[in-house]
N, C-alpha and C. Protein backbone atom coordinates (compact mmCIF):
# COMPACT_ATOMS: atom_id res chain seq x y z
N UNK A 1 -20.44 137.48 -151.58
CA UNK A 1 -19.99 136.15 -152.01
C UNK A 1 -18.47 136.16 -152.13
N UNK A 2 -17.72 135.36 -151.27
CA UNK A 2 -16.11 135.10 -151.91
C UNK A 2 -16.05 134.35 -153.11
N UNK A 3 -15.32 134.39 -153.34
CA UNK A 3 -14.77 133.52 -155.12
C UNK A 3 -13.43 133.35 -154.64
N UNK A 4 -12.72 132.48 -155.67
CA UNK A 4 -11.84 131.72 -155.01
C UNK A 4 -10.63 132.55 -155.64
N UNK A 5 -9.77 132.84 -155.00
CA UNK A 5 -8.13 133.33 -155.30
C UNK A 5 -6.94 133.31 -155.38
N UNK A 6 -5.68 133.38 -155.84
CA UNK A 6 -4.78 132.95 -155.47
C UNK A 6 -4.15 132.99 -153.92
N UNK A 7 -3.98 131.16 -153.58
CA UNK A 7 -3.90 131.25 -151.98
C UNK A 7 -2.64 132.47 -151.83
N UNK A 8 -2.92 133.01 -150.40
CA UNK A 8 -2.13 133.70 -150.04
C UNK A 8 -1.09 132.63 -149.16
N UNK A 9 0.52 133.48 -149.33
CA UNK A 9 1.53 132.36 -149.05
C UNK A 9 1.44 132.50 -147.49
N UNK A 10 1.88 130.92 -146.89
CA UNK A 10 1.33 130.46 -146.19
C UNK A 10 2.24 131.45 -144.52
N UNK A 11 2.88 132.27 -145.01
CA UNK A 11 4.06 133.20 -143.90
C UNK A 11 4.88 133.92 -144.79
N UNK A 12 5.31 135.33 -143.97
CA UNK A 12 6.01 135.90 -144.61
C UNK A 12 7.86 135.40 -144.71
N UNK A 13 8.30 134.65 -143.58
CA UNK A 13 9.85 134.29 -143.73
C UNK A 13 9.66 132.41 -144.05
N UNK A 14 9.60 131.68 -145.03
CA UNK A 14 9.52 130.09 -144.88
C UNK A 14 10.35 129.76 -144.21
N UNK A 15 10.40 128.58 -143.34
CA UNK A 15 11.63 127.70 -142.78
C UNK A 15 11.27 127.93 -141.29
N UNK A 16 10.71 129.09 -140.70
CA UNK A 16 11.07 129.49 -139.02
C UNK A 16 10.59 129.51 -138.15
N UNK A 17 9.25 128.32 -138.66
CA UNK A 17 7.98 128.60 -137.59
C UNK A 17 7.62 129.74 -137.19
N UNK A 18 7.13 130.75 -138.37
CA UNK A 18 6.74 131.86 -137.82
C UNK A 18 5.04 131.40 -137.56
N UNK A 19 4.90 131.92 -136.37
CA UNK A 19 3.23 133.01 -135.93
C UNK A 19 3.08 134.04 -136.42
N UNK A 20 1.74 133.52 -136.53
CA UNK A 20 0.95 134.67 -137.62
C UNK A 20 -0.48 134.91 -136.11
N UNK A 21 -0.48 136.22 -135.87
CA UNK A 21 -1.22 136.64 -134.77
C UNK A 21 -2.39 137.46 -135.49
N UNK A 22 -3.84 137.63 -135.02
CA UNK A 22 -4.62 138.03 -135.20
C UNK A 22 -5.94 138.47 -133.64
N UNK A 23 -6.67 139.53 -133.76
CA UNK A 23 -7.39 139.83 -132.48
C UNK A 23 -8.94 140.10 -133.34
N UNK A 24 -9.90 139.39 -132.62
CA UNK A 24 -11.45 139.79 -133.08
C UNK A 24 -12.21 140.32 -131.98
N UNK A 25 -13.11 141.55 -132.26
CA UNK A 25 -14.14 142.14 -130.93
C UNK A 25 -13.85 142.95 -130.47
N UNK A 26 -12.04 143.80 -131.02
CA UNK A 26 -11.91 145.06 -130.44
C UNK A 26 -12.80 146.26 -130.35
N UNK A 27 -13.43 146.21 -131.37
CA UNK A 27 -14.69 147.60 -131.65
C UNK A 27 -15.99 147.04 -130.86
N UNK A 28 -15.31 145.80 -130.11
CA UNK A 28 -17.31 145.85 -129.55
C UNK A 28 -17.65 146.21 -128.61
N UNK A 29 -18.92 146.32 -128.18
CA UNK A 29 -19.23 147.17 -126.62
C UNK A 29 -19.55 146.22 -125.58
N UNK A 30 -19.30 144.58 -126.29
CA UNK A 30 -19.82 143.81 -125.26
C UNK A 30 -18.55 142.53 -124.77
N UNK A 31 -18.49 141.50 -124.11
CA UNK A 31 -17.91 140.44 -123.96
C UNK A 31 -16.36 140.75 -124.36
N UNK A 32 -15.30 139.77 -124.42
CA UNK A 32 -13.96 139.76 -124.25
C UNK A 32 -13.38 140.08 -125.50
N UNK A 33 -11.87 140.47 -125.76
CA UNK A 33 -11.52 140.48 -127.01
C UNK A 33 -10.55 139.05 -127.39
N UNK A 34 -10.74 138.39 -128.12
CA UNK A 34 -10.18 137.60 -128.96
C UNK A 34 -9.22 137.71 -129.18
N UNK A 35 -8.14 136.63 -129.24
CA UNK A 35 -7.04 136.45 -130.57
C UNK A 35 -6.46 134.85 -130.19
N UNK A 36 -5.58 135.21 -131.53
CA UNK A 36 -5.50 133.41 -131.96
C UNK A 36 -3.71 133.58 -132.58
N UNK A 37 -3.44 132.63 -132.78
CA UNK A 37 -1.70 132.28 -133.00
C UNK A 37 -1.53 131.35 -133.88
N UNK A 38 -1.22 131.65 -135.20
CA UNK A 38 -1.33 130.07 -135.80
C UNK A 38 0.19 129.92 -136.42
N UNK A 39 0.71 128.97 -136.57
CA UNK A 39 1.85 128.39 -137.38
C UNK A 39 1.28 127.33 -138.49
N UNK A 40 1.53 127.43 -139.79
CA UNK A 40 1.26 127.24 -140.34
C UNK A 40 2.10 126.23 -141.34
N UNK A 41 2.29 125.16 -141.99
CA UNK A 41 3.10 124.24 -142.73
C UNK A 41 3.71 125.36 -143.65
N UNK A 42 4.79 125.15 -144.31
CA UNK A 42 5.51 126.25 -145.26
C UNK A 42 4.68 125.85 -147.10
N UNK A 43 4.16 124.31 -147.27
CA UNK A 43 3.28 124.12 -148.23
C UNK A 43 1.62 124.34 -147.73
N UNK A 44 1.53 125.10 -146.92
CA UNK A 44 -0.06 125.22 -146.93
C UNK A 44 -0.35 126.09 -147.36
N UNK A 45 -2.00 125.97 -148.37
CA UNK A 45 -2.62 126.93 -149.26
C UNK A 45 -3.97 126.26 -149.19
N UNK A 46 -5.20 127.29 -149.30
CA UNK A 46 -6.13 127.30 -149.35
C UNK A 46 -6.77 128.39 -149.99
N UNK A 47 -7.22 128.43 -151.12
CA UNK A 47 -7.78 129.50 -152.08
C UNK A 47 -8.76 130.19 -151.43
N UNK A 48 -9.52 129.88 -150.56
CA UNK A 48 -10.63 130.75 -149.48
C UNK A 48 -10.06 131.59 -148.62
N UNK A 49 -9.07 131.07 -147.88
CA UNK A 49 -8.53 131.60 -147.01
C UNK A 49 -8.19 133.07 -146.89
N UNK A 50 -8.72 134.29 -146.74
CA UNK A 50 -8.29 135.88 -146.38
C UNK A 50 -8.91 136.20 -145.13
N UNK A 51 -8.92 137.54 -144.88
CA UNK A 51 -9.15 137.93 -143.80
C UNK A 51 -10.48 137.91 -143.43
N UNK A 52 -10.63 136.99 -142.57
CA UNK A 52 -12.03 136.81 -141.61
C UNK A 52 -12.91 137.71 -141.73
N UNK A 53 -13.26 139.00 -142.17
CA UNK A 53 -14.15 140.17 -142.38
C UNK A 53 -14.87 140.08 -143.98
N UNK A 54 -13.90 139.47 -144.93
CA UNK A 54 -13.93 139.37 -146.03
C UNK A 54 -15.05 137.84 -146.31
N UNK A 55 -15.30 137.19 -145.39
CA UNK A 55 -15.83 135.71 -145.91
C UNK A 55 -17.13 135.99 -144.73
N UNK A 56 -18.22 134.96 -145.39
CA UNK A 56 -18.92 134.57 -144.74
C UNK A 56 -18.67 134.01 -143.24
N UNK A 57 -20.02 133.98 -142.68
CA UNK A 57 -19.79 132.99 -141.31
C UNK A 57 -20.08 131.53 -141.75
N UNK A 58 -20.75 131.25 -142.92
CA UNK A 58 -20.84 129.45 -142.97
C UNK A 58 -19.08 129.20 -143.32
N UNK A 59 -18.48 130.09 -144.54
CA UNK A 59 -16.97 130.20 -144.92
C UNK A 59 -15.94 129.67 -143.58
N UNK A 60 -16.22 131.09 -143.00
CA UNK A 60 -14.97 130.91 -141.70
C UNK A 60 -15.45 129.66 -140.74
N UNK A 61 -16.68 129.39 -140.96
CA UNK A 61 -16.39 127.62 -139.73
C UNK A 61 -16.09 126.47 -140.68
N UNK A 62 -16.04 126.37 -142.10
CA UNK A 62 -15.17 125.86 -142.65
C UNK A 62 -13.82 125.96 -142.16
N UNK A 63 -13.47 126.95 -142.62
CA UNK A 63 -11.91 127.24 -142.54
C UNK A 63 -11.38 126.85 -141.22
N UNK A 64 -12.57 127.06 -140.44
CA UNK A 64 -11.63 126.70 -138.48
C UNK A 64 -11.34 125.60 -138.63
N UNK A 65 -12.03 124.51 -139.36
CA UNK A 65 -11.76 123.19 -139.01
C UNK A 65 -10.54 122.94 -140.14
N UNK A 66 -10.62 123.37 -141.17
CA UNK A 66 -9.43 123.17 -141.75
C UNK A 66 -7.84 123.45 -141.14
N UNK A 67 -7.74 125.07 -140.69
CA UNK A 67 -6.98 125.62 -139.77
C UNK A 67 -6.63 124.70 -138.69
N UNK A 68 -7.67 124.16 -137.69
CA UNK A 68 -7.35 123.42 -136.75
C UNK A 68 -6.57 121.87 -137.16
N UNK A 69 -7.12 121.29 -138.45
CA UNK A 69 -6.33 119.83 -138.64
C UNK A 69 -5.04 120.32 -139.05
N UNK A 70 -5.04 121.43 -140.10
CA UNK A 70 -3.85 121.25 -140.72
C UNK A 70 -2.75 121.99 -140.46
N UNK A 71 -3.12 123.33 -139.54
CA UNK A 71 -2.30 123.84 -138.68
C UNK A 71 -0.89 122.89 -138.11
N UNK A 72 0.38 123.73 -137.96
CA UNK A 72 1.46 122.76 -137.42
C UNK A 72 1.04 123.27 -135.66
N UNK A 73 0.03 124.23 -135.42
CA UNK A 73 0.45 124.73 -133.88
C UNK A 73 -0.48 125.55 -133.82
N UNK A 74 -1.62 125.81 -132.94
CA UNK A 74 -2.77 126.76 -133.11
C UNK A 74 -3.25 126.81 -131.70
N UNK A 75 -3.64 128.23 -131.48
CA UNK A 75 -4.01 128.57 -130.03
C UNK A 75 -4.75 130.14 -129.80
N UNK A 76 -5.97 130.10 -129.04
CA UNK A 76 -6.69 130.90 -128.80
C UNK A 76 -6.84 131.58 -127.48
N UNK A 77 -6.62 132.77 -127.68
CA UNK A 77 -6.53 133.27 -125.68
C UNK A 77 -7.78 134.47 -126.10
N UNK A 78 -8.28 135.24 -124.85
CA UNK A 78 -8.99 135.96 -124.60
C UNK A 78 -8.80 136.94 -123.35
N UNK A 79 -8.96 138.04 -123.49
CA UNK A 79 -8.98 139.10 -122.54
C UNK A 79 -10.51 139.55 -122.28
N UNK A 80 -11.06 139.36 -120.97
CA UNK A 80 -12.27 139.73 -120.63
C UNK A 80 -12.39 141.42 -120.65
N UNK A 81 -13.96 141.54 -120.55
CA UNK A 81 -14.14 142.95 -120.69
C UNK A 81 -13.29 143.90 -119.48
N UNK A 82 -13.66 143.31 -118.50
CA UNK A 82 -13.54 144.07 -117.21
C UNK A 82 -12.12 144.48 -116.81
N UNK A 83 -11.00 143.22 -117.59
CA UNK A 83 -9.58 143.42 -117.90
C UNK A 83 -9.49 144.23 -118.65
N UNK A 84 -10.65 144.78 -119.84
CA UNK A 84 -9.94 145.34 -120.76
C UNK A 84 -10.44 147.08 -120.72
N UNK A 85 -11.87 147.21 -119.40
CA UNK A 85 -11.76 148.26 -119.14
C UNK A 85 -10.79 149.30 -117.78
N UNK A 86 -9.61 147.96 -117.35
CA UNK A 86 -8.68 148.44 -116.73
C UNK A 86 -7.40 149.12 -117.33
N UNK A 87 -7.42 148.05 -118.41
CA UNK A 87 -6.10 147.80 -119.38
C UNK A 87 -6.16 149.19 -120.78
N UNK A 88 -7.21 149.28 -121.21
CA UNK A 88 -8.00 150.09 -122.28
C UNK A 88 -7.90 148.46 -123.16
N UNK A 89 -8.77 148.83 -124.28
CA UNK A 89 -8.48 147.91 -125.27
C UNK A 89 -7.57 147.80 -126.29
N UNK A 90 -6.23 148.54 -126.60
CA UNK A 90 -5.70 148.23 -127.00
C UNK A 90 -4.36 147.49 -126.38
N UNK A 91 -3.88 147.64 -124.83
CA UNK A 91 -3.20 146.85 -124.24
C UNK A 91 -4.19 145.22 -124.23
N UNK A 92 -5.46 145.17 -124.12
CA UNK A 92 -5.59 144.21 -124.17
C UNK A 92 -5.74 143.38 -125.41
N UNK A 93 -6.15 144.13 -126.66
CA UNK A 93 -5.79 143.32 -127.77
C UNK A 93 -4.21 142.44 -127.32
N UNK A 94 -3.19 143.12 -127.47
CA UNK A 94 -1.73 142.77 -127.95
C UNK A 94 -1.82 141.69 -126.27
N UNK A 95 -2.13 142.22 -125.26
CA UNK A 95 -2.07 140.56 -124.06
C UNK A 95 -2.88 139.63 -124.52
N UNK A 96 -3.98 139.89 -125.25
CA UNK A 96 -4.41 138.53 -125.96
C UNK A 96 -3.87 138.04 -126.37
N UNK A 97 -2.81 138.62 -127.49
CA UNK A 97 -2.50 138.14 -128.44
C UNK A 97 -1.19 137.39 -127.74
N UNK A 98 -0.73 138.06 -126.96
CA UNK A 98 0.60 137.14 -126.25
C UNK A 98 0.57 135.96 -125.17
N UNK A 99 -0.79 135.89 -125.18
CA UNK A 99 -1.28 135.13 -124.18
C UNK A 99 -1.78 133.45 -124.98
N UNK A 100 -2.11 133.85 -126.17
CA UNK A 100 -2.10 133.09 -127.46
C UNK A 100 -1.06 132.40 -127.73
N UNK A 101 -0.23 133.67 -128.15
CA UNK A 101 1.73 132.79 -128.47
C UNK A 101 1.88 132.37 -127.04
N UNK A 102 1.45 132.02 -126.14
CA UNK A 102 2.25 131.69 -124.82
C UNK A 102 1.63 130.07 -124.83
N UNK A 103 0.19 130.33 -125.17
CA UNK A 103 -0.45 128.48 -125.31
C UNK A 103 -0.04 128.04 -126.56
N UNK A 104 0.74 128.36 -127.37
CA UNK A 104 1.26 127.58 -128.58
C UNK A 104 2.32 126.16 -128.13
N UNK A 105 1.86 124.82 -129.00
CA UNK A 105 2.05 124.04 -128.24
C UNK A 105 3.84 123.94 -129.09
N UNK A 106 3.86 124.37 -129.97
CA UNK A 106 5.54 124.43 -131.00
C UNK A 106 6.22 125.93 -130.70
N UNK A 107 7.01 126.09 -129.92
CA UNK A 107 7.59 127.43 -130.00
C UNK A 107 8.12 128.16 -131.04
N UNK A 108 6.98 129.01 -131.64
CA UNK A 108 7.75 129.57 -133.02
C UNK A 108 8.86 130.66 -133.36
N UNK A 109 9.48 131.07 -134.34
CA UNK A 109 10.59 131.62 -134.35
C UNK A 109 10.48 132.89 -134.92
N UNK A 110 9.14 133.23 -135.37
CA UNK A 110 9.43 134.61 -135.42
C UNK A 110 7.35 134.86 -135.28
N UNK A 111 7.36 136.10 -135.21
CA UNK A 111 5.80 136.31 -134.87
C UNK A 111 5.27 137.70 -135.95
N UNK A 112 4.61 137.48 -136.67
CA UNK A 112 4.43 138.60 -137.57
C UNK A 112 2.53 138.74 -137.55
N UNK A 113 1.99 139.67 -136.78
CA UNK A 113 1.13 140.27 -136.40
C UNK A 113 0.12 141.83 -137.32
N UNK A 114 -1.06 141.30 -137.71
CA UNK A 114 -1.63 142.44 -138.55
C UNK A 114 -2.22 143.85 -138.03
N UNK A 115 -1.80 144.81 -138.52
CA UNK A 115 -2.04 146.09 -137.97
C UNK A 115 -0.74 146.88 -137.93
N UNK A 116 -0.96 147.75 -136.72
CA UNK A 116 0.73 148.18 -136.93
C UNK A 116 1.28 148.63 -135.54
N UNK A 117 0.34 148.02 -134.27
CA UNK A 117 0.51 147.98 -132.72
C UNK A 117 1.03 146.82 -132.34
N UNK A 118 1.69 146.61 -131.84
CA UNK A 118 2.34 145.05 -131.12
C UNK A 118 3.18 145.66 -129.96
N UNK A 119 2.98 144.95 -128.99
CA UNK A 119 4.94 144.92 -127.96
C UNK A 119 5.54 143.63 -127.89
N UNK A 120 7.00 144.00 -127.67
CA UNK A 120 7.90 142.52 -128.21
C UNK A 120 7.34 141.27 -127.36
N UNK A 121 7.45 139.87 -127.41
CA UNK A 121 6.97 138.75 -127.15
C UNK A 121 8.45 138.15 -127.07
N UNK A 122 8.68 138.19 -125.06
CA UNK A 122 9.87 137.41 -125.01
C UNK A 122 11.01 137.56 -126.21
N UNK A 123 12.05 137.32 -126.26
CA UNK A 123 13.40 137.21 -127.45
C UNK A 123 12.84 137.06 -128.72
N UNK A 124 11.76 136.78 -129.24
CA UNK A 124 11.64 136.35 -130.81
C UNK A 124 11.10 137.78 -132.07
N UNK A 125 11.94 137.89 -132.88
CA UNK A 125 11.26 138.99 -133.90
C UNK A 125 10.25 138.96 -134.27
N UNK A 126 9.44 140.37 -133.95
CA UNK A 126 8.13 140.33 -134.53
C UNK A 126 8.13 141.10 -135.35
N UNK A 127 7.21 141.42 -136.50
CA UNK A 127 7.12 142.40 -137.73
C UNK A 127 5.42 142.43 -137.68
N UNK A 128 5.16 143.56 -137.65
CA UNK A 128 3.82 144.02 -138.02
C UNK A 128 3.27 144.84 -139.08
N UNK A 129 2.18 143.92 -139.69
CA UNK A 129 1.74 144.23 -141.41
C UNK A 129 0.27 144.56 -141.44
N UNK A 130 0.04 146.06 -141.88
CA UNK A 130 -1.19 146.71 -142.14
C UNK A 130 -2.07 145.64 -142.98
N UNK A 131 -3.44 145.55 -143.00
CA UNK A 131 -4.04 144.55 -143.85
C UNK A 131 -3.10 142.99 -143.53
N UNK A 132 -2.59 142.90 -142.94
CA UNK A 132 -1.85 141.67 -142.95
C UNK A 132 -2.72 140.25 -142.99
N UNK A 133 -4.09 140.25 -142.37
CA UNK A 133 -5.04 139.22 -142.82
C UNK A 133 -5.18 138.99 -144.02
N UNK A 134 -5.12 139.99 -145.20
CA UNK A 134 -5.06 139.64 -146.63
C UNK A 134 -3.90 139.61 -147.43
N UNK A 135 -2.81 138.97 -146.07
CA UNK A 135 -1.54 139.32 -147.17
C UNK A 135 -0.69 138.05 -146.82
N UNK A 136 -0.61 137.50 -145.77
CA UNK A 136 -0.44 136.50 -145.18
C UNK A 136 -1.36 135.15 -144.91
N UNK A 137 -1.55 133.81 -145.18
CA UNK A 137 -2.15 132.89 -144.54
C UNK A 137 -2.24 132.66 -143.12
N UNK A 138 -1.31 132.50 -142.47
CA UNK A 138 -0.85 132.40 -140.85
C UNK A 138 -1.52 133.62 -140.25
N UNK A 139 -1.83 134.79 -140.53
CA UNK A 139 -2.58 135.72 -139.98
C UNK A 139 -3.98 135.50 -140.61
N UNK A 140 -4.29 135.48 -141.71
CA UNK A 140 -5.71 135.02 -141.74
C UNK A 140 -6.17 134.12 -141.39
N UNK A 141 -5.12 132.79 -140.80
CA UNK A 141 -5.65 131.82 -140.42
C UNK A 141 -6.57 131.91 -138.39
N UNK A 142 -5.66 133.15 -138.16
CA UNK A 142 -5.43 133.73 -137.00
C UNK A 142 -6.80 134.64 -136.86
N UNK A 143 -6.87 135.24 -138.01
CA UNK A 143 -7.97 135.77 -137.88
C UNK A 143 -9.85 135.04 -137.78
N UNK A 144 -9.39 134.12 -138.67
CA UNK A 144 -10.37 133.17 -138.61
C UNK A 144 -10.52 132.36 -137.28
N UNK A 145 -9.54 132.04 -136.82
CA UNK A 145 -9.95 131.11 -135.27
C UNK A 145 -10.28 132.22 -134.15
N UNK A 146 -10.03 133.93 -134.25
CA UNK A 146 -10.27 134.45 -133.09
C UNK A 146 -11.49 134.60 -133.56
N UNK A 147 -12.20 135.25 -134.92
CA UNK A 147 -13.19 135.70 -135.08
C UNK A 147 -14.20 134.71 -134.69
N UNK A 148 -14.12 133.10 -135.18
CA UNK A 148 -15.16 132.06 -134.85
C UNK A 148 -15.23 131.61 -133.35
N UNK A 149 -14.19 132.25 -132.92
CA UNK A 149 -14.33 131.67 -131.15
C UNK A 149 -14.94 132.83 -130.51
N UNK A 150 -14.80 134.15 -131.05
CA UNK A 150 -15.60 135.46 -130.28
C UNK A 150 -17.38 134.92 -130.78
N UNK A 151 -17.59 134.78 -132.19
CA UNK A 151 -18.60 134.50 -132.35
C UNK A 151 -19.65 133.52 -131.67
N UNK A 152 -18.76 132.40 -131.66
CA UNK A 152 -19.60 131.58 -130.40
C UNK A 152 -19.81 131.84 -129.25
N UNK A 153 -18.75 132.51 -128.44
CA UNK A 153 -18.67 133.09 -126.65
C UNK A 153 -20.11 133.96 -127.10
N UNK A 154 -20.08 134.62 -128.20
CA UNK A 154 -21.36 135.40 -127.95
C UNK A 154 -22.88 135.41 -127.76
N UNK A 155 -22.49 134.24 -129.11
CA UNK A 155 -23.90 133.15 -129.35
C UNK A 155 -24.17 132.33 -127.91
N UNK A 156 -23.52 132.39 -127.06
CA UNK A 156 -23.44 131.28 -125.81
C UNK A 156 -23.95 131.92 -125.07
N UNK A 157 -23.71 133.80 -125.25
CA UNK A 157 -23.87 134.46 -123.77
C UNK A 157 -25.20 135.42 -124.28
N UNK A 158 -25.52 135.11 -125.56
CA UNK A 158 -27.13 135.50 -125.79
C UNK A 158 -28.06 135.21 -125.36
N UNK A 159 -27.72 133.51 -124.71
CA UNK A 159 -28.72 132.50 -124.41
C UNK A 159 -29.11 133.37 -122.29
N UNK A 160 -28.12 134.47 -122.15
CA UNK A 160 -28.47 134.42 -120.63
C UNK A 160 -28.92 136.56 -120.26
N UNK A 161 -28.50 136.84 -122.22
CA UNK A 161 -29.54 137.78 -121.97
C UNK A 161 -29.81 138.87 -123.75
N UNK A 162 -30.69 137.57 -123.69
CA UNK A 162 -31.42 137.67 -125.33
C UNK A 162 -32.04 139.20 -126.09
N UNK A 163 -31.93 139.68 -124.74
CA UNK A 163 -32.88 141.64 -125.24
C UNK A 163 -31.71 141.89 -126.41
N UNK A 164 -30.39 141.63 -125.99
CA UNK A 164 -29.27 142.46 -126.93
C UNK A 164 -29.20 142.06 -128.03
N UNK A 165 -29.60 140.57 -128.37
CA UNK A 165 -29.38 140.13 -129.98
C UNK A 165 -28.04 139.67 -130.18
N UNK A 166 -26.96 139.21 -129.48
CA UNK A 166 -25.56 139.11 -129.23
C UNK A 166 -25.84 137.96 -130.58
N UNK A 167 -26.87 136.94 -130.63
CA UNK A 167 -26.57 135.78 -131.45
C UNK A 167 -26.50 136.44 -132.63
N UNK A 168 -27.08 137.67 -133.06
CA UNK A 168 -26.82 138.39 -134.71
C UNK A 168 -26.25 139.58 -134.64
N UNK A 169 -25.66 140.71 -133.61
CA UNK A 169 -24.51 141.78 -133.28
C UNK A 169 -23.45 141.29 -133.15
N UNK A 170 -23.52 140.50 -132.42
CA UNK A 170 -22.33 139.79 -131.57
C UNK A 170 -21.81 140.25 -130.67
N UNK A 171 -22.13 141.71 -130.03
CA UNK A 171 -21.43 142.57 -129.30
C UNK A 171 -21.32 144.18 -129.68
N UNK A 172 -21.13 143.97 -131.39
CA UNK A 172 -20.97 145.03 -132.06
C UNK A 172 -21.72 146.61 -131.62
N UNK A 173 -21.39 147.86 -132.05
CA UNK A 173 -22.18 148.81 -132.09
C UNK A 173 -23.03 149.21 -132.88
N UNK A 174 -24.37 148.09 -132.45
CA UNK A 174 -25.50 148.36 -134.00
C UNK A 174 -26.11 149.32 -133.05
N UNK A 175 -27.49 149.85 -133.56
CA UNK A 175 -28.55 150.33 -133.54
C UNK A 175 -29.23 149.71 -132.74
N UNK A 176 -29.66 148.09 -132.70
CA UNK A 176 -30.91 147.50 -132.15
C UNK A 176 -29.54 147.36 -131.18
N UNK A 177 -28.58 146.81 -130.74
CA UNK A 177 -27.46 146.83 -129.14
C UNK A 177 -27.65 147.49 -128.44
N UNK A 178 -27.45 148.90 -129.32
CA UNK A 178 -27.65 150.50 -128.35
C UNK A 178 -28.75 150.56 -127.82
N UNK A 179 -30.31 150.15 -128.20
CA UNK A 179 -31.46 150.54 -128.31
C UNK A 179 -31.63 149.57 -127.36
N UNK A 180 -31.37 148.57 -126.84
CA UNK A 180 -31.61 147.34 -126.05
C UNK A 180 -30.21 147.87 -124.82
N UNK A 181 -29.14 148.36 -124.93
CA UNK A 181 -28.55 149.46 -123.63
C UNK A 181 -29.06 150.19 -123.30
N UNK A 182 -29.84 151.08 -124.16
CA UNK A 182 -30.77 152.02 -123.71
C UNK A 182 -31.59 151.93 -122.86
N UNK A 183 -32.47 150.70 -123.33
CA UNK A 183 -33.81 150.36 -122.81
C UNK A 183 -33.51 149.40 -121.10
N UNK A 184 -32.52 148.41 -121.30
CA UNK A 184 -32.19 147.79 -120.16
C UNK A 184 -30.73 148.06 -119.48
N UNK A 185 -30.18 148.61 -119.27
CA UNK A 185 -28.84 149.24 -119.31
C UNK A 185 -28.01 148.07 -119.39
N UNK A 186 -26.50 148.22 -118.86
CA UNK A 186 -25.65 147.80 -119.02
C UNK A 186 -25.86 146.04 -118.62
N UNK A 187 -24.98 145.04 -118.88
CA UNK A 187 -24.44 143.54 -118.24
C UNK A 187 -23.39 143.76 -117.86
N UNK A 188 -23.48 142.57 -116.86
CA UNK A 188 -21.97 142.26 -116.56
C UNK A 188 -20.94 142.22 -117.43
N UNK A 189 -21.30 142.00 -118.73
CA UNK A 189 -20.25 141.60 -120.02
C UNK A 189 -19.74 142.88 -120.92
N UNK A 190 -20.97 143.86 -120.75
CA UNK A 190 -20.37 145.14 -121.03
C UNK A 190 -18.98 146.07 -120.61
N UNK A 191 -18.51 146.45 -121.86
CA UNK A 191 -17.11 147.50 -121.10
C UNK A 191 -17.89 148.94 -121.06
N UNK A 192 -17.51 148.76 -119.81
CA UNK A 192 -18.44 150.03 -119.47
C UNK A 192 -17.49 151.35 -119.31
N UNK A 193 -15.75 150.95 -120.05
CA UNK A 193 -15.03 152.17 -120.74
C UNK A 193 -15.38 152.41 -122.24
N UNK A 194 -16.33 151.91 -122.24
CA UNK A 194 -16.59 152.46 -123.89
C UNK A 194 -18.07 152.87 -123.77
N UNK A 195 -18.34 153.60 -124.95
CA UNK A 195 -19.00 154.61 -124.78
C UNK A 195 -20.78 154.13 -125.45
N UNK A 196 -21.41 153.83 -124.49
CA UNK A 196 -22.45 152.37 -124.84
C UNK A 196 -23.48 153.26 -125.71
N UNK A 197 -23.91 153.99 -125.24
CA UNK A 197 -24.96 154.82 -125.75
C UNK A 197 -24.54 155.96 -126.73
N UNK A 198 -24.67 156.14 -127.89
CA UNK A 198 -24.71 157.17 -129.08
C UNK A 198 -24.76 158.38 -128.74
N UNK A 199 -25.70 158.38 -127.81
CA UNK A 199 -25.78 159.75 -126.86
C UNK A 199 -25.76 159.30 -125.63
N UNK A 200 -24.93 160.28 -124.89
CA UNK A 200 -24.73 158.99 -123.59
C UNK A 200 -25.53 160.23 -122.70
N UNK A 201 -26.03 161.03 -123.03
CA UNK A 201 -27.01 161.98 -122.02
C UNK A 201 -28.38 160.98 -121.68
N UNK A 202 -28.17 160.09 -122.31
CA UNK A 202 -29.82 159.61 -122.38
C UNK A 202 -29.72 158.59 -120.80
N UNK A 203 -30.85 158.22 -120.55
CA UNK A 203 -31.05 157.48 -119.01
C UNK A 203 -30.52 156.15 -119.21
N UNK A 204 -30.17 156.11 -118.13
CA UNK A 204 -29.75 154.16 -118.00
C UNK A 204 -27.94 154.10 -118.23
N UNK A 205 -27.08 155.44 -118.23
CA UNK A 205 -25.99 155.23 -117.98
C UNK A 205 -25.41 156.29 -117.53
């Protein structure tokens, strides 16, 4: 259950149109990785608002729609699997993520990104903050629009092959995913640079 907290402030520099960057689906074995770009008003607060891992799924499709009205500038890109078993997944997290700041419709002035991997984005300063979904609004807001847009691509692409359970894994490395790779091997949607099977001696890869 969340409970409500003091909002986190809405960017770390006020005044500069900073982006606040966030990526969802890096750890999964299935479909694209996520991320999102948000700029955020310098008075925006929302007491729910932390990092997308921390809240429910009824929570975070609240929050998208909030994010999306009240956002000054918001944008979602995606890196497919098959890019990202060329790329590895961590070049493709950070091209998501710049591919995001690139559909932002307000050019912002500085970009401050959670974790502690980034490469620079064109001329503008970026700063990167460990936990930064729970420390920043503009990144949790970021986190919330990649996480609810991976969640749906998944729920969408369950409907064309239901053995995996994508509508309640989402992609993730559960038990019943593996056990359903096991049993029917790989999709097209699978990164088949990551390592599908627990034991990968076993048949079907």
């Amino acid at each position: 259950m969340t409970h409500p907290h003091n909002p986190l402030p809405p960017c770390s520099t006020p005044g500069i149109l900073e982006a606040g960057c966030d990526e969802a689906g890096r750890g999964c074995l299935a479909g694209p990785v996520f991320a999102a770009a948000v700029i955020l008003p310098d008075d925006f607060a929302h007491p729910l608002l932390n990092d997308s891992k921390q809240l429910t799924e009824r929570r975070r499709m609240e929050l998208r729609t909030v994010i999306m009205k009240q956002a000054i500038a918001w944008a979602i890109a995606r890196v497919d699997n098959d890019e990202i078993d060329r790329i590895n997944i961590l070049n493709a997290s950070i091209e998501a993520m710049h591919r995001a700041l690139d559909a932002l419709s307000v050019r912002p002035g500085a970009v401050i990104v959670d974790g502690n991997r980034f490469k620079p984005y064109r001329d503008l300063p970026c700063t990167t903050f460990v936990k930064g979904d729970g420390r920043f609004a503009n990144i949790a807001a970021a986190s919330v629009l990649a996480k609810t847009e991976r969640d749906l691509y998944m729920i969408r692409a369950h409907d064309s092959y239901p053995e995996y359970r994508w509508n309640v894994n989402k992609g993730y490395p559960t038990a019943d995913h593996r056990r359903a790779i096991a049993e029917h091997g790989p999709t097209p949607l699978h990164r088949m640079s990551f390592r599908l099977l627990a034991q990968p001696s076993l048949p079907g890869l």
